[in-house]
Protein backbone atom coordinates (compact mmCIF):
# COMPACT_ATOMS: atom_id res chain seq x y z
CA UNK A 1 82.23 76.92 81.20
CA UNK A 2 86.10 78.78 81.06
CA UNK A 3 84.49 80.33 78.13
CA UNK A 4 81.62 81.81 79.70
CA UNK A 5 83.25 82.71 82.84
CA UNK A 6 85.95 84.52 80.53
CA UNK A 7 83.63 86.42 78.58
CA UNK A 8 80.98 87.38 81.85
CA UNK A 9 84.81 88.82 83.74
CA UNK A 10 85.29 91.29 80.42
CA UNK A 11 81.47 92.77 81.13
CA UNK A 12 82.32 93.10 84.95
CA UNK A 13 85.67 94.40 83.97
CA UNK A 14 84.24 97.44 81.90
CA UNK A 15 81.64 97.73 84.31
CA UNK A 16 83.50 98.24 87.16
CA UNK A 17 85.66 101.01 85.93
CA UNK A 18 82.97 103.25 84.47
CA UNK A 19 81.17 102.76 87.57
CA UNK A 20 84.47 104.32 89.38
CA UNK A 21 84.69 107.27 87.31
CA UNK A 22 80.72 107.73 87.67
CA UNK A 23 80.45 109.67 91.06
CA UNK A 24 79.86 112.90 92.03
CA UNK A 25 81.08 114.65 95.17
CA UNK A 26 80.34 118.54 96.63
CA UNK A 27 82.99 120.03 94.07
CA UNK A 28 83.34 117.29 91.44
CA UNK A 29 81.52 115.43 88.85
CA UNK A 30 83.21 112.51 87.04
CA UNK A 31 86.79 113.64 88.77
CA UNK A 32 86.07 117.35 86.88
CA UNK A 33 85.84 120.38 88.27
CA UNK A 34 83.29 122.38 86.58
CA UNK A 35 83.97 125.73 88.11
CA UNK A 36 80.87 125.56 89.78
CA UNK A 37 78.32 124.22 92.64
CA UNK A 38 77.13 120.99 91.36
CA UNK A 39 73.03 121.13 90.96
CA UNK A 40 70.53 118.54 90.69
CA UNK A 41 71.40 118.33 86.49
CA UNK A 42 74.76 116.71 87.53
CA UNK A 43 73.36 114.47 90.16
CA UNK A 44 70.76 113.07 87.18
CA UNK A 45 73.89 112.50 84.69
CA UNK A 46 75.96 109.87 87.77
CA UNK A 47 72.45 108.28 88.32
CA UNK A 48 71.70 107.76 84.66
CA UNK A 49 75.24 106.74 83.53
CA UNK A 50 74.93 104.28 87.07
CA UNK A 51 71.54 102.37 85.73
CA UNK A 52 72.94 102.24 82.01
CA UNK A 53 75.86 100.48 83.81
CA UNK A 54 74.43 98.72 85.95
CA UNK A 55 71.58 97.19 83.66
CA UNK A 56 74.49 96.43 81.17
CA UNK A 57 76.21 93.92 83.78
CA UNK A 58 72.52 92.43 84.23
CA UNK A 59 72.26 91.86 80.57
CA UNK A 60 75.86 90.94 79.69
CA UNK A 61 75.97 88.57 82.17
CA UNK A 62 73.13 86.67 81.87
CA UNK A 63 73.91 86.72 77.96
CA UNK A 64 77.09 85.34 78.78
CA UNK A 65 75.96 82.65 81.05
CA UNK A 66 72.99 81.82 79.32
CA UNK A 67 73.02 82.33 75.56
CA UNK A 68 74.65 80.21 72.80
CA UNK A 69 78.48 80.70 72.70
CA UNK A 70 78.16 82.56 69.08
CA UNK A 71 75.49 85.29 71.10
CA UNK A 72 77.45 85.45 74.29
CA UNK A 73 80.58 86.08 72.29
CA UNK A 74 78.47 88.94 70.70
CA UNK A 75 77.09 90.38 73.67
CA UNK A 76 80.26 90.65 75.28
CA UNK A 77 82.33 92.31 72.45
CA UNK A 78 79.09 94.91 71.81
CA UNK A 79 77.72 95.72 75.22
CA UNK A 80 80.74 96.88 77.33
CA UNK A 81 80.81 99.80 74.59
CA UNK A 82 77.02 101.00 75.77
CA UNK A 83 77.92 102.33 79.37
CA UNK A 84 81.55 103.53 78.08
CA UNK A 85 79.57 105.55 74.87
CA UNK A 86 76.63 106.68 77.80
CA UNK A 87 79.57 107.85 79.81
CA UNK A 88 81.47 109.76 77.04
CA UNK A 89 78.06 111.56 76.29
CA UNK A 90 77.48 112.42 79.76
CA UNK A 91 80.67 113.68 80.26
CA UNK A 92 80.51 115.81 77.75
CA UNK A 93 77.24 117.40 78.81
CA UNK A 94 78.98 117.90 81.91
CA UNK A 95 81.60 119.94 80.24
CA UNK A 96 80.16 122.07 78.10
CA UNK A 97 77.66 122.96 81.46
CA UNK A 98 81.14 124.11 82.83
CA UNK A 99 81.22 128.02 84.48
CA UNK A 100 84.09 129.27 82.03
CA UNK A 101 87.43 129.82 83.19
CA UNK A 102 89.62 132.44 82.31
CA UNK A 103 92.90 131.01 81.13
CA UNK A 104 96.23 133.11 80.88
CA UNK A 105 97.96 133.89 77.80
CA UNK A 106 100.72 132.04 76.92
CA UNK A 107 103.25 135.52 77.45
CA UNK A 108 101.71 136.01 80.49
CA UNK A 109 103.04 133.13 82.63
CA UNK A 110 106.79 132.08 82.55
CA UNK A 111 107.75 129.31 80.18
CA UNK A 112 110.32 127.89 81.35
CA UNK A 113 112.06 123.93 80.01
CA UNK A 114 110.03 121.62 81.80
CA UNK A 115 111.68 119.14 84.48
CA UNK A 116 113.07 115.55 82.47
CA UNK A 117 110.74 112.11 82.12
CA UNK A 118 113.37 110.49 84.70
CA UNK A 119 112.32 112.77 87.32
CA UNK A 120 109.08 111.10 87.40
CA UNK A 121 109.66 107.30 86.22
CA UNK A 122 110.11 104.91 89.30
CA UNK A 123 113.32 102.71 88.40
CA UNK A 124 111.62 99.37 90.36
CA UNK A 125 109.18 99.68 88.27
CA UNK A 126 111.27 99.91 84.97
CA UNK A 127 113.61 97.42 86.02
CA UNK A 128 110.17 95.24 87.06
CA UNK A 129 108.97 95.73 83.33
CA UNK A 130 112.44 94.77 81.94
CA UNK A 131 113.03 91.89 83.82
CA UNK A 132 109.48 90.74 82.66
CA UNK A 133 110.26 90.58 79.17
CA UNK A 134 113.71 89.31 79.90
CA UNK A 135 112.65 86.80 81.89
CA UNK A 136 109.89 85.67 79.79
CA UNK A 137 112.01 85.55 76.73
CA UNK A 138 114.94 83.47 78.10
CA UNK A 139 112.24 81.32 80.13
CA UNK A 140 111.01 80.32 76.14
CA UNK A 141 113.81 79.79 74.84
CA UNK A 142 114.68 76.82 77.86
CA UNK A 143 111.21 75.79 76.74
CA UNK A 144 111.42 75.96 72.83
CA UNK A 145 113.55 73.33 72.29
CA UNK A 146 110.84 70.72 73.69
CA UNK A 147 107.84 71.98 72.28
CA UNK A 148 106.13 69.85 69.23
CA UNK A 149 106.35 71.13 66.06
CA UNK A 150 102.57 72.80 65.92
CA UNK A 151 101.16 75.01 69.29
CA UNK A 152 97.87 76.29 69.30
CA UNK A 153 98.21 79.68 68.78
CA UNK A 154 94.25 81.19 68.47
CA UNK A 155 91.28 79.90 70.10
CA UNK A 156 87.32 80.26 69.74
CA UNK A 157 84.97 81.43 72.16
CA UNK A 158 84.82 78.03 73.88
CA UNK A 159 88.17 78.19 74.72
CA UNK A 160 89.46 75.32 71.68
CA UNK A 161 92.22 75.83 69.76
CA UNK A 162 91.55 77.11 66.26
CA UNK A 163 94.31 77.32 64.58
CA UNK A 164 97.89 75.62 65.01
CA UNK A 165 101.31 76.66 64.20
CA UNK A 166 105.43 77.01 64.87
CA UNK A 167 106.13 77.93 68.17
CA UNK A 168 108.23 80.49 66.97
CA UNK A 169 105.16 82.60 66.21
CA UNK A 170 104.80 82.56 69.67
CA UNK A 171 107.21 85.22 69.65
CA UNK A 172 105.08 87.75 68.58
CA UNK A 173 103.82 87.88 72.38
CA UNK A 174 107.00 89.18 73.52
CA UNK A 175 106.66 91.55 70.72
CA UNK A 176 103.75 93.19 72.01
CA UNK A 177 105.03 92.71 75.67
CA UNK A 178 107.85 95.40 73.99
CA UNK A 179 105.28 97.48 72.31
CA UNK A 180 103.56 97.84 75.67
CA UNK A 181 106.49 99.05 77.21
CA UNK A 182 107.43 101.30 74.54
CA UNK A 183 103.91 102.75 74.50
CA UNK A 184 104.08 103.44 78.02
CA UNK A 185 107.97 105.39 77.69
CA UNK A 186 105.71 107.64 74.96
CA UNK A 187 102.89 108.44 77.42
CA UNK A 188 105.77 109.03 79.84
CA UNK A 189 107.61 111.69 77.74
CA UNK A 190 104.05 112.89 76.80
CA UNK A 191 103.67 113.73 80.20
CA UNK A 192 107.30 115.15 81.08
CA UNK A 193 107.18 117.04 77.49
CA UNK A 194 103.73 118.89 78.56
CA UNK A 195 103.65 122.49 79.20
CA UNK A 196 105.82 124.05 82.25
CA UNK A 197 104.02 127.08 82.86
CA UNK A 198 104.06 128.80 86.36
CA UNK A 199 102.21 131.62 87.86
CA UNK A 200 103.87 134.58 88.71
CA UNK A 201 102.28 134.56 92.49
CA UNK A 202 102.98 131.27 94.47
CA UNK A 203 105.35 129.61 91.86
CA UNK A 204 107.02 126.90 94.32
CA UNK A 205 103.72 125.87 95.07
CA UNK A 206 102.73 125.63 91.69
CA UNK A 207 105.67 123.87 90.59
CA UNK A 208 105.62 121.02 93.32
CA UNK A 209 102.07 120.25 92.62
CA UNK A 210 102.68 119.75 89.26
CA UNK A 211 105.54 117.21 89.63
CA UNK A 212 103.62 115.64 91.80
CA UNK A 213 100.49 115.48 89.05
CA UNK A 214 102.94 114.93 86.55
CA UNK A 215 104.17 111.79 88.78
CA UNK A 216 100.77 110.59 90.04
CA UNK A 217 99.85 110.43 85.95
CA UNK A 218 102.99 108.13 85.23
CA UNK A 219 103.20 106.21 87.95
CA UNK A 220 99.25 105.18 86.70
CA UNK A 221 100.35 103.77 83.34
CA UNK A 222 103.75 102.47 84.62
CA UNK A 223 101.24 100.34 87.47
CA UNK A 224 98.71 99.39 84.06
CA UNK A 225 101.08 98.62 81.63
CA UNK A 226 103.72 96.25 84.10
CA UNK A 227 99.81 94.16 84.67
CA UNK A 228 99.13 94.44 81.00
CA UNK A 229 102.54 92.85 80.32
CA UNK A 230 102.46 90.78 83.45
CA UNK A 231 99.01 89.53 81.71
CA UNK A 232 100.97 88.85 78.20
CA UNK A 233 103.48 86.97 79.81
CA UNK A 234 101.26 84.53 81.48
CA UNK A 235 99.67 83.79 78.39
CA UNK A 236 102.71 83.37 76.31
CA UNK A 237 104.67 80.61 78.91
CA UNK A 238 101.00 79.34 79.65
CA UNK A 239 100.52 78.23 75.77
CA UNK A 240 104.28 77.50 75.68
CA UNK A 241 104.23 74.84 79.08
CA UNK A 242 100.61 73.73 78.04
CA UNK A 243 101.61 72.64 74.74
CA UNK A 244 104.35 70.17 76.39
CA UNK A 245 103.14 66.50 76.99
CA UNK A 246 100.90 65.97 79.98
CA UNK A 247 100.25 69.99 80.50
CA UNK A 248 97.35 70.87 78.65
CA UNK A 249 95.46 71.91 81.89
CA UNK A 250 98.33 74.97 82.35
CA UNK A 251 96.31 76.43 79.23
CA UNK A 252 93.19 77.37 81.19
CA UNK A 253 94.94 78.42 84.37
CA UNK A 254 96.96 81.01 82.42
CA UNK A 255 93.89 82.11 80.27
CA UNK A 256 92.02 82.60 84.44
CA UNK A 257 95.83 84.19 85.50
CA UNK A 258 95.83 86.44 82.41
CA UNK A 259 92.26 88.01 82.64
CA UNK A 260 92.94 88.48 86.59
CA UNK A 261 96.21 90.74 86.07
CA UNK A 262 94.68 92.50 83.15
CA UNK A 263 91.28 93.49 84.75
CA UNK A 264 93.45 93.91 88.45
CA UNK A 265 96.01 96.13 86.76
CA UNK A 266 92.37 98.42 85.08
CA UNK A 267 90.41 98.59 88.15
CA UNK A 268 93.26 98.40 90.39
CA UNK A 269 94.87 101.98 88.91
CA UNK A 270 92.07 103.47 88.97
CA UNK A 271 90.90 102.94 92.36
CA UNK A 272 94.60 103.73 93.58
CA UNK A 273 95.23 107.01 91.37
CA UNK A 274 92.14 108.98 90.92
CA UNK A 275 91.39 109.97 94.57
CA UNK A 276 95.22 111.51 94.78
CA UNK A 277 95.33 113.15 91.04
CA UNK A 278 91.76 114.50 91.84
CA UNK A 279 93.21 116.13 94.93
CA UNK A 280 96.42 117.37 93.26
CA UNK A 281 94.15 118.53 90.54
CA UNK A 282 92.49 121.00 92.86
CA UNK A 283 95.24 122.55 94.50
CA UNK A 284 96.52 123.13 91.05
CA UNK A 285 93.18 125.18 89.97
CA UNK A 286 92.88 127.34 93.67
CA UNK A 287 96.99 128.03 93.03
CA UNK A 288 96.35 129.10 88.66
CA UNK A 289 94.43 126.87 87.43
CA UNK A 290 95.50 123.33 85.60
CA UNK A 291 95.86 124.71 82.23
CA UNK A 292 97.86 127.71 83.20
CA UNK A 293 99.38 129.05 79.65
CA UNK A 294 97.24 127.73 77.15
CA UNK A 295 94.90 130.40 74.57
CA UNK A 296 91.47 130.96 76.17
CA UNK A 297 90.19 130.87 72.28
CA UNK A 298 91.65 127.57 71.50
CA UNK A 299 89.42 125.52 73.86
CA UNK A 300 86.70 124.06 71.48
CA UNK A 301 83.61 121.95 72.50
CA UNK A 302 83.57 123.38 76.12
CA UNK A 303 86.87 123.07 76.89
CA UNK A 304 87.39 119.35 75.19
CA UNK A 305 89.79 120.06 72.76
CA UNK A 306 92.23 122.46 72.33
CA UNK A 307 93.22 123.57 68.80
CA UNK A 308 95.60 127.48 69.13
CA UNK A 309 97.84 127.73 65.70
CA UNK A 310 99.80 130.55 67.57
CA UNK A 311 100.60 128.10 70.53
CA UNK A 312 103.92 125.85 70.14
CA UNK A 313 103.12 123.72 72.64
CA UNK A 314 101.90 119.46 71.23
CA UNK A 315 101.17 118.04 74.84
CA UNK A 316 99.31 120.55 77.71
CA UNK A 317 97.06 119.30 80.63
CA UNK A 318 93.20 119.18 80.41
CA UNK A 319 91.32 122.41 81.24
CA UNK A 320 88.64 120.52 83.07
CA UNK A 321 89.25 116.50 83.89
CA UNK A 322 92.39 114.54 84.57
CA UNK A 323 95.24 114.06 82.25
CA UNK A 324 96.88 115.62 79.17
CA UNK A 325 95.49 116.37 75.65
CA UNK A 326 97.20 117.66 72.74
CA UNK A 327 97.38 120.87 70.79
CA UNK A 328 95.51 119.68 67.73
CA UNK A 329 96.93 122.78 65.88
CA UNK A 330 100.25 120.63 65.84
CA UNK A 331 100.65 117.92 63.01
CA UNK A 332 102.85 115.93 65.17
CA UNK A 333 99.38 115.49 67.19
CA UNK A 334 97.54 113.71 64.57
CA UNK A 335 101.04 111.57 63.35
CA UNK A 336 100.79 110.08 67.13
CA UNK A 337 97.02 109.44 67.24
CA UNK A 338 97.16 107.97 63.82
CA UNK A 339 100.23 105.89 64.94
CA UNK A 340 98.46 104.99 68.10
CA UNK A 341 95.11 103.89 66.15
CA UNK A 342 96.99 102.04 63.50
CA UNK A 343 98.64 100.01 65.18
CA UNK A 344 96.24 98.21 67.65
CA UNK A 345 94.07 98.14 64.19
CA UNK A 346 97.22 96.71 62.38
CA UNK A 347 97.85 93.95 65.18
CA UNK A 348 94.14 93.22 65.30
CA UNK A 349 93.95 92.51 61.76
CA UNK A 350 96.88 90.19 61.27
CA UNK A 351 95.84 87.73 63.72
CA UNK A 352 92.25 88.01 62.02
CA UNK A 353 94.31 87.03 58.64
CA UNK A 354 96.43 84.57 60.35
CA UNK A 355 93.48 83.23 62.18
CA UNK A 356 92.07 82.28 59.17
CA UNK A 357 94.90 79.98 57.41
């Protein structure tokens, strides 16, 4: 039943956020602002990403509840991708309908160094993360020591252990509880390292909404990633106290604890952060426009990507949406989206290997 319940909570999980960012307002579609009045084509693309959604819950729910394990396992790895693919394609028919928008030469605007990452970090929330992995480690090692010589360490869809082995490998969860913090430190200088360009006219202006973008953008992924590694660290004392004598029952109660921080921490960002980077994104285009600096001939696919030889900059914000994007012109660009697609991949893989001993 844990199993099911598990696997029906990823479907809802998925669901819920793409039904967030699938709205429409007077001025926006999907958080973008086309550059024009929305018409009755951008109405149609919310409603028909809304019933792909919405029919994918039915489905994936009543596949989880109802199906053989092997299926329900299935349905729930395959179908959350069906409303996130339907979104990306509406999304981008969205964009490429946008009015376009003039955007000023990079020797046009002053380029200036851009303000440091620490201006927009919160420190409660750094010290939060560190204590979290400090705590967790130290709270394993007090419980190593009395832990039998085999853990479970991978289970099947039913929630049964699968494979067995030293505790120690157990340390591999505070490993990713560090990669998860380093990951967000990256997005973090991403975001700090982005262009700093300000119009001539109104440049205070300019300048404090983008801190406060810049901000509103970091404090999103600091929020994410301290649930993400709140989630890990559940999971890691939860197999660690559930393997001692008598406390097999804390296994399921920090598989329930786990999946409620990591779906809280999705949704939960999203509902909190989009309305206020939406606004900020506004006053940003009425004061220059977002991507103030960048080569009007290096926006490809409507205004998607952004590939200018001639520009030096690697991180600049989004033309149209919310967020950053890189200068694909710039091979650091594809090192860190090859880094950042390895290594998931990489960590995905192992435990498929190790899985399997």
């Amino acid at each position: 039943m844990l199993s099911r319940i598990i696997l029906a909570s990823t479907i809802v999980t998925v669901v819920l956020v793409v039904w967030l960012v699938a709205r429409t307002d007077r001025e926006r579609v999907f958080y973008m602002d086309l550059g024009r009045k929305l018409d009755a084509n951008d109405r149609a693309r919310v409603r028909r990403v809304r019933v792909v959604t919405l029919g994918s819950a039915l489905i994936g729910v009543a596949g989880a509840a109802f199906t053989p394990i092997p299926t329900a396992v299935l349905v729930s790895t395959l179908l959350p991708f069906v409303p996130i693919v339907w979104l990306l394609i509406e999304v981008v028919g969205a964009v490429k309908s946008a009015k376009p928008m003039e955007a000023s030469l990079r020797f046009r605007v002053p380029l200036t160094d851009p303000p440091p990452a620490k201006q927009y970090v919160s420190l409660p929330l750094q010290v939060a993360q560190g204590a979290l992995v400090l705590l967790s480690a130290a709270a394993f090692v007090l419980v190593r020591s009395h832990l039998p010589e085999l853990v479970p360490l991978h289970f099947d869809a039913a929630g049964r252990p699968n494979r067995w082995g030293s505790p120690d490998e157990l340390w591999a969860l505070g490993g990713i509880m560090l990669f998860c913090w380093a990951l967000s430190w990256l997005i973090v200088v991403g975001v700090a390292k982005e262009r700093w360009a300000l119009p001539t006219t109104q440049t205070e202006a300019y300048a404090r909404a983008s801190r406060r973008r810049r901000s509103l953008l970091v404090r999103m992924v600091e929020v994410l990633m301290l649930c993400v590694n709140g989630a890990v660290a559940v999971s890691w004392l939860g197999i660690a106290l559930g393997s001692l004598p008598g406390m097999s029952h804390l296994l399921a109660i920090s598989v329930v604890a786990a999946l409620v921080l990591s779906a809280g921490g999705a949704v939960g960002s999203l509902v909190a952060f989009l309305a206020p980077l939406a606004a900020v994104q506004r006053e940003l285009t009425a004061l220059g426009g977002v991507a103030l600096g960048t080569r009007p001939d290096g926006w490809r696919w409507g205004g998607m990507i952004y590939y200018a030889p001639d520009d030096p900059a690697l991180f600049i914000p989004k033309r149209i949406g919310i967020g950053q994007t890189f200068n694909f012109a710039r091979p650091a660009a594809w090192l860190i989206l090859i880094v950042l697609l390895v290594v998931p991949i990489g960590i995905a893989f192992t435990s498929m290997l190790l899985s399997r001993r």
